[in-house]
Protein backbone atom coordinates (compact mmCIF):
# COMPACT_ATOMS: atom_id res chain seq x y z
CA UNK A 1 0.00 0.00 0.00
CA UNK A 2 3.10 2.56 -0.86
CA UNK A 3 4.07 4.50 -3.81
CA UNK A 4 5.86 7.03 -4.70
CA UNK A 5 5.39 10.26 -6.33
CA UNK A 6 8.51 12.81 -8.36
CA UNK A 7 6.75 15.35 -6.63
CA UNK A 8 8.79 17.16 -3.57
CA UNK A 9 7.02 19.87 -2.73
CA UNK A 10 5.92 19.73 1.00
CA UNK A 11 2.04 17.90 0.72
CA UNK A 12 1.14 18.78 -2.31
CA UNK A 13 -2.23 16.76 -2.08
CA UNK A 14 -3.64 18.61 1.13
CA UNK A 15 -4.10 22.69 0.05
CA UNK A 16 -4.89 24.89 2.86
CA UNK A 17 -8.29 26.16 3.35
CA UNK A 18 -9.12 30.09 3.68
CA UNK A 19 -7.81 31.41 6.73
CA UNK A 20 -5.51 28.64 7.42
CA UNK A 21 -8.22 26.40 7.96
CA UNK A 22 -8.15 22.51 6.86
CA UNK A 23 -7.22 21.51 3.68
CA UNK A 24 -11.05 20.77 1.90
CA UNK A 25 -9.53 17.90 0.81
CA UNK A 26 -9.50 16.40 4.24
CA UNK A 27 -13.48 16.85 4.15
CA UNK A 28 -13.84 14.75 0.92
CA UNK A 29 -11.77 12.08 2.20
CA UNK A 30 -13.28 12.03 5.94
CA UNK A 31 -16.23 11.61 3.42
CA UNK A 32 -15.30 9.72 0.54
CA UNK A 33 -11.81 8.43 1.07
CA UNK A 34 -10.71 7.38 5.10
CA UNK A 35 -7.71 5.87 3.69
CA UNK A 36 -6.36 7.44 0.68
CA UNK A 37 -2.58 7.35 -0.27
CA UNK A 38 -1.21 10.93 0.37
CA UNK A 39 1.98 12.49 -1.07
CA UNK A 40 4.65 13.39 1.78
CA UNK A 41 7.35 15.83 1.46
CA UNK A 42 9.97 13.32 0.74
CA UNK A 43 7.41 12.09 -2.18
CA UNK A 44 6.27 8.87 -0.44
CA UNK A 45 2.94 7.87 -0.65
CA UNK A 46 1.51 5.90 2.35
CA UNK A 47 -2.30 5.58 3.39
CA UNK A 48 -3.23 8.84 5.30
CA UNK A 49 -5.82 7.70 7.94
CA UNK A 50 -8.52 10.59 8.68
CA UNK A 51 -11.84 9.51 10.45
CA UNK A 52 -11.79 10.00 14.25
CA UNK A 53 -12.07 6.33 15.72
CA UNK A 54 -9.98 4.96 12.48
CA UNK A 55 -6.96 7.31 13.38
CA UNK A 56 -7.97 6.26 17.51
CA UNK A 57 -7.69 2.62 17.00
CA UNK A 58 -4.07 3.04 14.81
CA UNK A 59 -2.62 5.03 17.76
CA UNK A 60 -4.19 2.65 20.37
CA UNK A 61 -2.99 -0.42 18.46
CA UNK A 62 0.16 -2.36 19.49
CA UNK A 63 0.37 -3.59 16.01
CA UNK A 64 1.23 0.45 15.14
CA UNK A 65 5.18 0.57 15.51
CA UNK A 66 7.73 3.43 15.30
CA UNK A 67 10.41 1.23 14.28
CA UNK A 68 10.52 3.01 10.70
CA UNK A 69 14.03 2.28 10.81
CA UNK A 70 14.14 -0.79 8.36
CA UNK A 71 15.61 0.36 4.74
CA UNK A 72 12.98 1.03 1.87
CA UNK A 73 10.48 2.22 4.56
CA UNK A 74 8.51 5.44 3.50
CA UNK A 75 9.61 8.68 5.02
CA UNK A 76 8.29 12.00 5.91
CA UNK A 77 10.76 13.65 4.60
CA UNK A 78 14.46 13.32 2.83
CA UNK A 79 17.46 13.03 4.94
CA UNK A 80 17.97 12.83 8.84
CA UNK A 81 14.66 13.07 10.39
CA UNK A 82 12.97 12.15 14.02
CA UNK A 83 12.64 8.89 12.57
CA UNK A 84 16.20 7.77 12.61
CA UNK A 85 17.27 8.11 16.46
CA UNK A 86 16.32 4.44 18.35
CA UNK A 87 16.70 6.34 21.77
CA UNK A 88 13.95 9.01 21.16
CA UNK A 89 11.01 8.62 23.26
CA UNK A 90 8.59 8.75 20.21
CA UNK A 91 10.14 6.23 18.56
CA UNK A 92 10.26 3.41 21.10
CA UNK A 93 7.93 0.54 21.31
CA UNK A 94 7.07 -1.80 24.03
CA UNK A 95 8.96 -2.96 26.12
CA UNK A 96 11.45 -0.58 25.95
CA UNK A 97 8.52 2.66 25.57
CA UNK A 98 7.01 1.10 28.30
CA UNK A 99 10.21 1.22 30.62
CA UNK A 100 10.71 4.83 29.38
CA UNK A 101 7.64 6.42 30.16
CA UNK A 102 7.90 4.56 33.67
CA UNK A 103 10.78 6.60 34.71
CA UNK A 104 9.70 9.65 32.95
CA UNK A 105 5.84 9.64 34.56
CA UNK A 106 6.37 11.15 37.86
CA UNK A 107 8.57 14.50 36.50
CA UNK A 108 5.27 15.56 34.03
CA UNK A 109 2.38 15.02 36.70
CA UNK A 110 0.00 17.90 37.03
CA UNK A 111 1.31 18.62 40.26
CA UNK A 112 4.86 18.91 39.36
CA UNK A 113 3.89 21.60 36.45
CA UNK A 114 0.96 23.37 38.51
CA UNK A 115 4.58 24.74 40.12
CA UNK A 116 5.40 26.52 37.04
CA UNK A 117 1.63 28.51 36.48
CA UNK A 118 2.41 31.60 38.67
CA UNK A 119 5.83 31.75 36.67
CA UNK A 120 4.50 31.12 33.18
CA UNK A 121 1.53 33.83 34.26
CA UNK A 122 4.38 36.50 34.68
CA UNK A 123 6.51 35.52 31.85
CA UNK A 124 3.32 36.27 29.79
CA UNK A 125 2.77 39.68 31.69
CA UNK A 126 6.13 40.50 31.04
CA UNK A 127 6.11 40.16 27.51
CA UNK A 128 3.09 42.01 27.24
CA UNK A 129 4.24 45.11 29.46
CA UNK A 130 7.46 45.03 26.84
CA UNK A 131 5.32 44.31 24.14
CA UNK A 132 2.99 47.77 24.42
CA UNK A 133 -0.10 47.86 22.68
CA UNK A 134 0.84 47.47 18.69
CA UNK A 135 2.96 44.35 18.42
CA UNK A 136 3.99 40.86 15.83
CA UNK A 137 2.03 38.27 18.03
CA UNK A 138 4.45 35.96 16.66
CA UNK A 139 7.89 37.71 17.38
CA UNK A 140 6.79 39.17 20.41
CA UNK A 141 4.73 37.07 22.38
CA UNK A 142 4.27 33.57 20.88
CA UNK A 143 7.68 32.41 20.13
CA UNK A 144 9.57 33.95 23.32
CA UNK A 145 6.95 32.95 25.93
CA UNK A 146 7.09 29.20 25.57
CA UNK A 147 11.11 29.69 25.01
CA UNK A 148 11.76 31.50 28.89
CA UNK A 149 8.96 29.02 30.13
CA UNK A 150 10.76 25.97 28.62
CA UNK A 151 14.31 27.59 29.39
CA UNK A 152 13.45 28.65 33.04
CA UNK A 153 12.16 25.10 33.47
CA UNK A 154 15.44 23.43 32.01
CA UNK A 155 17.63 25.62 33.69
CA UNK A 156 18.86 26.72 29.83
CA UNK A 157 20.55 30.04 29.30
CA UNK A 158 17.92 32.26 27.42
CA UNK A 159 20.78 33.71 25.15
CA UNK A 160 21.25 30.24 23.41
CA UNK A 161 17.26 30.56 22.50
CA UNK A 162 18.00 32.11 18.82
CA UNK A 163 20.73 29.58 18.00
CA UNK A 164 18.58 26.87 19.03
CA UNK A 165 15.36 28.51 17.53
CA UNK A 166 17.64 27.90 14.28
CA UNK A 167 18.20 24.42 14.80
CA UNK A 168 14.63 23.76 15.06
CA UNK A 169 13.70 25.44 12.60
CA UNK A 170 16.05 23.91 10.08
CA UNK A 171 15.44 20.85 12.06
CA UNK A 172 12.01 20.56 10.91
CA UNK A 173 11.89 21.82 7.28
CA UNK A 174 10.55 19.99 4.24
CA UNK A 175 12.90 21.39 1.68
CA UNK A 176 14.54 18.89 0.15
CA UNK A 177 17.32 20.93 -0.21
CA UNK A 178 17.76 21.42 3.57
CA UNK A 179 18.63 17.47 3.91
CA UNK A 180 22.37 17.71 4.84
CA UNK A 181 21.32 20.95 7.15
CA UNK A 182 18.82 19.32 8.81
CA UNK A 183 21.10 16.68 9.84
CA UNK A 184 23.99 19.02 11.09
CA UNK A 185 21.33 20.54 13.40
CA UNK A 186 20.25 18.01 14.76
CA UNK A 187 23.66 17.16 15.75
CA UNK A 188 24.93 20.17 16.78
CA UNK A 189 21.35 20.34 19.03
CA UNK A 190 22.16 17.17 20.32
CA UNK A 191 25.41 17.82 21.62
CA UNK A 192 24.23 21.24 23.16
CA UNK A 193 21.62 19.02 25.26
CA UNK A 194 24.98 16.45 26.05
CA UNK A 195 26.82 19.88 27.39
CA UNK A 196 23.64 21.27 29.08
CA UNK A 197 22.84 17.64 31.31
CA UNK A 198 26.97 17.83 32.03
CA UNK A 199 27.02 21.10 33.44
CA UNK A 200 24.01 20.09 35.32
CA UNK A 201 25.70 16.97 36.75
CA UNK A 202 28.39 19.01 37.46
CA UNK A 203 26.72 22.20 39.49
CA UNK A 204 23.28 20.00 40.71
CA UNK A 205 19.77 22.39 41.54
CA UNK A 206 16.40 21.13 41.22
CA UNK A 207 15.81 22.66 37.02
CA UNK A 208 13.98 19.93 35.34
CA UNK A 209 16.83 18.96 33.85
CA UNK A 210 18.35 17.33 36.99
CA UNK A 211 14.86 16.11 37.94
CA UNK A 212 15.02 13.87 34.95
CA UNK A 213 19.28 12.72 35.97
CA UNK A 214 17.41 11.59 38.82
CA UNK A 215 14.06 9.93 37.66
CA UNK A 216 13.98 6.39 38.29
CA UNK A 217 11.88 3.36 38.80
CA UNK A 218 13.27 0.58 40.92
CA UNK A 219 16.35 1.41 40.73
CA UNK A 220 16.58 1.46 36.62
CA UNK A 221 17.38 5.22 35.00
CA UNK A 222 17.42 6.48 31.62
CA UNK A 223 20.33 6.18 29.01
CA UNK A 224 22.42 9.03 28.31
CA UNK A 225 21.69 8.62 25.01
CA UNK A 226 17.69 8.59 26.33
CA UNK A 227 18.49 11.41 28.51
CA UNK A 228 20.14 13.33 26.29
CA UNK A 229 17.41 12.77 23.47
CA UNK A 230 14.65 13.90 26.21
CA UNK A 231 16.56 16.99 26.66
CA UNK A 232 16.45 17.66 23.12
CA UNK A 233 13.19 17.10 22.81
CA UNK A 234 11.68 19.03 25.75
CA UNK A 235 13.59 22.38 24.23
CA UNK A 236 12.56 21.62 20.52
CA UNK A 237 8.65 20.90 21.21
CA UNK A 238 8.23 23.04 24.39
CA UNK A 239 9.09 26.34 22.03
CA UNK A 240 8.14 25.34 18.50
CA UNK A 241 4.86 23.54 19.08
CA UNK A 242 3.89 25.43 21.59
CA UNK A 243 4.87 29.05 20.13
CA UNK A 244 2.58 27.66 17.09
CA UNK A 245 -0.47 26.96 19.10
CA UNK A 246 -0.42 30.15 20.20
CA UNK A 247 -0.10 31.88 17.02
CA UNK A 248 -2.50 29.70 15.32
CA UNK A 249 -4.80 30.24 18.30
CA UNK A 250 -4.76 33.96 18.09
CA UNK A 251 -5.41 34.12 14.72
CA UNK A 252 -8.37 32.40 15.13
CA UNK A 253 -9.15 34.24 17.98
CA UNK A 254 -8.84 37.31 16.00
CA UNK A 255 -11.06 35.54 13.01
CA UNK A 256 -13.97 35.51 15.27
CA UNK A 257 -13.88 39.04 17.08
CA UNK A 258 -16.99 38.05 18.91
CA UNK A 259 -15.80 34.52 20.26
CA UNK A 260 -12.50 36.76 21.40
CA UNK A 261 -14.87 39.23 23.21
CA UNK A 262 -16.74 36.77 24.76
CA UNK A 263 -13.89 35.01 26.29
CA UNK A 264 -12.23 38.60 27.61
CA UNK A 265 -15.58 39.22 29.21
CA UNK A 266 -15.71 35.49 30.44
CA UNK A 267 -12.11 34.08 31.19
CA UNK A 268 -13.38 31.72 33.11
CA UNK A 269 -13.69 30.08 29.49
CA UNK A 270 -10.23 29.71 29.07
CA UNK A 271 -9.82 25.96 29.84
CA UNK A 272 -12.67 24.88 27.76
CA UNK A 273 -11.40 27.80 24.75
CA UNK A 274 -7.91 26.47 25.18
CA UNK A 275 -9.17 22.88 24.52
CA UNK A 276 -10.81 24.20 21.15
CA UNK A 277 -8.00 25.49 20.31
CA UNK A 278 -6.10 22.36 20.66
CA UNK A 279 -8.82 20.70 18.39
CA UNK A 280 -8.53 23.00 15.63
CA UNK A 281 -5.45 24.38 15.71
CA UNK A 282 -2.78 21.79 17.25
CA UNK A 283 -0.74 20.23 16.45
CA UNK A 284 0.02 21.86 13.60
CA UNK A 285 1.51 19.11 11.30
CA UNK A 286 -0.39 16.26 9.88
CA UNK A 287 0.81 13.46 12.15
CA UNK A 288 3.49 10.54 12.75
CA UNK A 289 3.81 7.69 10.83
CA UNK A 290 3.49 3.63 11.69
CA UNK A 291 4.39 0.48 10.30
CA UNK A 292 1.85 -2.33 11.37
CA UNK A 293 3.32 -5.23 12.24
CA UNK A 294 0.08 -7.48 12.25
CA UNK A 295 -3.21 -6.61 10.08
CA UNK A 296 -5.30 -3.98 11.76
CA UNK A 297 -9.26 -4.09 11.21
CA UNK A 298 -10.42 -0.48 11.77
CA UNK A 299 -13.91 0.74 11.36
CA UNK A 300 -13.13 1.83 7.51
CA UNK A 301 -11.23 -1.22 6.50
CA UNK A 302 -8.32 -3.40 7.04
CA UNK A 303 -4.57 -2.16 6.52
CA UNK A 304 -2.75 -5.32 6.12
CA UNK A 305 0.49 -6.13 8.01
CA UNK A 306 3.55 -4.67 6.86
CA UNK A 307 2.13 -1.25 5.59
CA UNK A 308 3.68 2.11 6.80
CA UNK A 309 0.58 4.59 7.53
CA UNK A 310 -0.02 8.00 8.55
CA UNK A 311 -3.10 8.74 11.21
CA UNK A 312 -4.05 12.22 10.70
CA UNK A 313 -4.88 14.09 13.89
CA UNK A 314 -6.15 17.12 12.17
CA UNK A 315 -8.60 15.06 10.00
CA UNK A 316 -10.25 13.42 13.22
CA UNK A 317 -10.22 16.58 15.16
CA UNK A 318 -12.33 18.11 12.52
CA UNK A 319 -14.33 14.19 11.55
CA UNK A 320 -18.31 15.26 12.00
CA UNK A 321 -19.02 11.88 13.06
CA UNK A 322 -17.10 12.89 16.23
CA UNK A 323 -17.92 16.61 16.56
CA UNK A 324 -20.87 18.27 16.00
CA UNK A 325 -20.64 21.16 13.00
CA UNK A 326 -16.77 20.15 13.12
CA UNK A 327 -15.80 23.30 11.06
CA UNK A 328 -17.04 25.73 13.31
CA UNK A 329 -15.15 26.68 15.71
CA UNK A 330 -16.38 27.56 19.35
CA UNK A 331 -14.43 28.35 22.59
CA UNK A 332 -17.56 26.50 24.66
CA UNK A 333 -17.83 23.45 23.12
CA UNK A 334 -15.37 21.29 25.60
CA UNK A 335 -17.39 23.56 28.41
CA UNK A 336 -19.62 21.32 30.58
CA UNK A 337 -20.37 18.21 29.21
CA UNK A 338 -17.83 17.12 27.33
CA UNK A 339 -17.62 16.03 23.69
CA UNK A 340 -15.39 13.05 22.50
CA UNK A 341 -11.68 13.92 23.15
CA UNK A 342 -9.33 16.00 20.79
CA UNK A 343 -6.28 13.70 19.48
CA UNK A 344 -3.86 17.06 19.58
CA UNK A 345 -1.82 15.42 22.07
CA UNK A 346 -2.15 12.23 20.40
CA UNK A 347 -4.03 8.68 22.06
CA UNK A 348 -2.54 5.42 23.26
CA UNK A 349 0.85 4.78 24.12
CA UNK A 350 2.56 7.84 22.66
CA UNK A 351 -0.21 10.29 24.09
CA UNK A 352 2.23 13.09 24.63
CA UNK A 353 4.07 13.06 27.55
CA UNK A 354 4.40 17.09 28.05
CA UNK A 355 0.48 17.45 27.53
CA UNK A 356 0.41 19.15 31.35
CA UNK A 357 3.01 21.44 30.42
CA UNK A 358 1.41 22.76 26.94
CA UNK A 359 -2.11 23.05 28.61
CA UNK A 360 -0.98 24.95 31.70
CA UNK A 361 1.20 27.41 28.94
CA UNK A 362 -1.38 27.90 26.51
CA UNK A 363 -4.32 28.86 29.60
CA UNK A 364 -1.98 31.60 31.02
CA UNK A 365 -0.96 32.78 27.56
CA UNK A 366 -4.74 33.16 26.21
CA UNK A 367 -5.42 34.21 29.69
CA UNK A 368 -2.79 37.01 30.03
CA UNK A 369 -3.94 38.22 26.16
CA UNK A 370 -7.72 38.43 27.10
CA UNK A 371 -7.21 40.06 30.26
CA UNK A 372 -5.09 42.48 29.56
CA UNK A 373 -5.81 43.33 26.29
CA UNK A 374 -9.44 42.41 25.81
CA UNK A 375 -10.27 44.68 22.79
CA UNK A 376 -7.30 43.13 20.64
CA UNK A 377 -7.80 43.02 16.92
CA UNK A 378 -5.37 42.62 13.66
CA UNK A 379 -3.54 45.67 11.87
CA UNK A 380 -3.64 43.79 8.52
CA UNK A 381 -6.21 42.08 7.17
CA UNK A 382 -6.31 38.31 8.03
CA UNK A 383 -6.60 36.69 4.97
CA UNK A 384 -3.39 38.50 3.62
CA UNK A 385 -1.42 37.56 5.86
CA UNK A 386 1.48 34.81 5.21
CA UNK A 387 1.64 31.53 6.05
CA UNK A 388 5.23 28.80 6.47
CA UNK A 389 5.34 26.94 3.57
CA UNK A 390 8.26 24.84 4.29
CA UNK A 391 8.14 23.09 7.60
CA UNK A 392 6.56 19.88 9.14
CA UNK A 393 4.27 22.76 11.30
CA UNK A 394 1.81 25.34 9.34
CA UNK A 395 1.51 28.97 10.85
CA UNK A 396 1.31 32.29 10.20
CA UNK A 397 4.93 34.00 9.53
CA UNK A 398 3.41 37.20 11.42
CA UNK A 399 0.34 39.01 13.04
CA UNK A 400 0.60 42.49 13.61
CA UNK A 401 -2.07 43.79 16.49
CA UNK A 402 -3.75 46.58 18.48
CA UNK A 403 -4.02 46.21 21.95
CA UNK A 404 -5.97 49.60 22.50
């Protein structure tokens, strides 16, 4: 069930909608088509899995591997990629995920994070106080507040953020042409996460970063090469992802002025607003691939054993068969009772581990925005703004606002 195309441009197949808004191809094939081939960046074609309990039952199933190690395998994209690195979290699968996420479950509990709120509140007033009241959401606000939050957490000096801003951003192009440079990042941010747990061995404090030298279970501890890969990790998705929730979040904030005003008169909303946002707007990219090791019946068919597959998260976050009028978009419909659960953060064994962490950022970020500047609109009009059109994650390159 894999081809391949001589196309390279980064998915070709899956258009953006107005506004940044999904692809309408995604609606014919939650429609039409559950399990389509789609084009990748690299140009491999592999099944692309879109309805809600389809994608559900891939990332639940044990039979869904990362091990897309094995040569001749489809890829997401040319050259070094997450893929390739046995020791990354993401990539494991039972037993060894299991013994991974062991150690690592105590360090991301909501109690351990709920520490960080006050901090991550002031970060957010900070940048706003520097920020004034006409400012680039994204250059101002949205990249740098998950950075200190991340940094602060880590224990990472904040002048290394542009350098390693760079790495992740080369890190996670499409271009074909940024192959070799995407692998000489990812070195060279590897071996800045081998210095930073070094110094951290060497002058001990209580930084997350030495909370995870000392996470065990029974006496069993992580790898370097784990540890150091976690590291990684932890700086790479607690800025980028992050930083891109909140600009895609904003922006369609911004798109519906009166959903914004409602929430600034209501921010007791922001929980249930935040987990909209999360629906429609996280996590930005179109998913992680599997191989399945064993044929996997889902509700739209059977995949047979041996196929690589991509489960779309954005497709069954916006599948109608799981949420009601799934194109709309409305900050109060995760308020009360709640509707089926969003996959942004994934399901199953991968669900993502820093899920606490992004929640608790994005409520004081949307928080600090609607509180203190509850009349915010655009400078430029929305649907001229540009988009990134050469990275695994999809967001606006700015958004100019007026706070007063």
């Amino acid at each position: 069930m894999t081809a391949r195309s001589s196309t390279t441009s980064p998915w070709p197949e899956l258009p953006p909608g107005p506004l940044g808004a999904p692809s309408p191809e995604l609606a014919r094939r939650l429609a039409e088509a559950p399990m389509e081939l789609i084009t990748m960046p690299s140009g491999d074609r592999v099944p692309m899995i879109v309805r809600y309990e389809d994608v559900r039952a891939v990332l639940a199933s044990p039979a869904g591997s990362r091990n897309l190690r094995a040569p001749g395998l489809p890829r997401m994209v040319s050259g070094t990629a997450l893929e390739d690195d046995s020791s990354a979290l993401i990539n494991q699968d039972p037993p060894e995920h299991t013994r991974y996420r062991r150690i690592l479950q105590g360090t991301f509990t909501p109690r351990h994070i709920e520490r960080w709120r006050p901090r991550a509140a002031a970060i957010a007033d900070d940048l706003l106080d520097a920020a004034g009241q006409e400012f680039d959401v994204v250059t101002d606000f949205a990249l740098p507040l998950p950075a200190r939050v991340i940094c602060e957490m880590l224990g990472v000096p904040m002048d290394r953020f542009e350098q390693f801003r760079g790495w992740t951003e080369t890190f996670l192009s499409t271009s074909e042409a940024s192959a070799e440079a995407r692998g000489e990042g990812f070195a060279a941010f590897m071996a800045y996460a081998g210095e930073l747990i070094a110094e951290h061995r060497a002058r001990p404090g209580d930084d997350l970063i030495d909370l995870l030298i000392e996470a065990r279970d029974a006496g069993d501890r992580l790898s370097e090469a784990e540890l150091t890969h976690m590291v990684f990790t932890l700086i790479m998705a607690g800025h980028e992802t992050t930083a891109s929730i909140i600009i895609r979040g904003t922006f369609r904030l911004l798109c519906h002025p009166e959903q914004y005003a409602r929430l600034a008169a209501r921010p007791e909303l922001v929980e249930p607003a935040v987990e909209e946002i999360l629906r429609c707007e996280g996590p930005g990219g179109n998913g992680l691939l599997r191989v399945l090791t064993e044929d996997v019946e889902l509700p739209s068919g059977v995949i047979p054993k041996g196929s690589v597959v991509l489960p779309n998260p954005t497709g069954a976050n916006h599948d109608p068969s799981a949420f009601e009028d799934s194109l709309r978009f409305d900050i109060q419909r995760f308020a009360g009772t709640a509707p089926h659960p969003h996959l942004a953060f994934g399901h199953g064994p991968h669900y993502c581990l820093g899920a606490n962490l992004a929640r608790m950022e994005l409520q004081e970020t949307f928080r600090a925005l609607v509180t203190r500047l509850p009349t915010l609109r655009a400078q430029e009009d929305l649907p001229t703004l540009r988009w990134t059109d050469d990275g695994l994650i999809h967001r606006p390159r700015r958004l100019p606002v007026k706070g007063g």
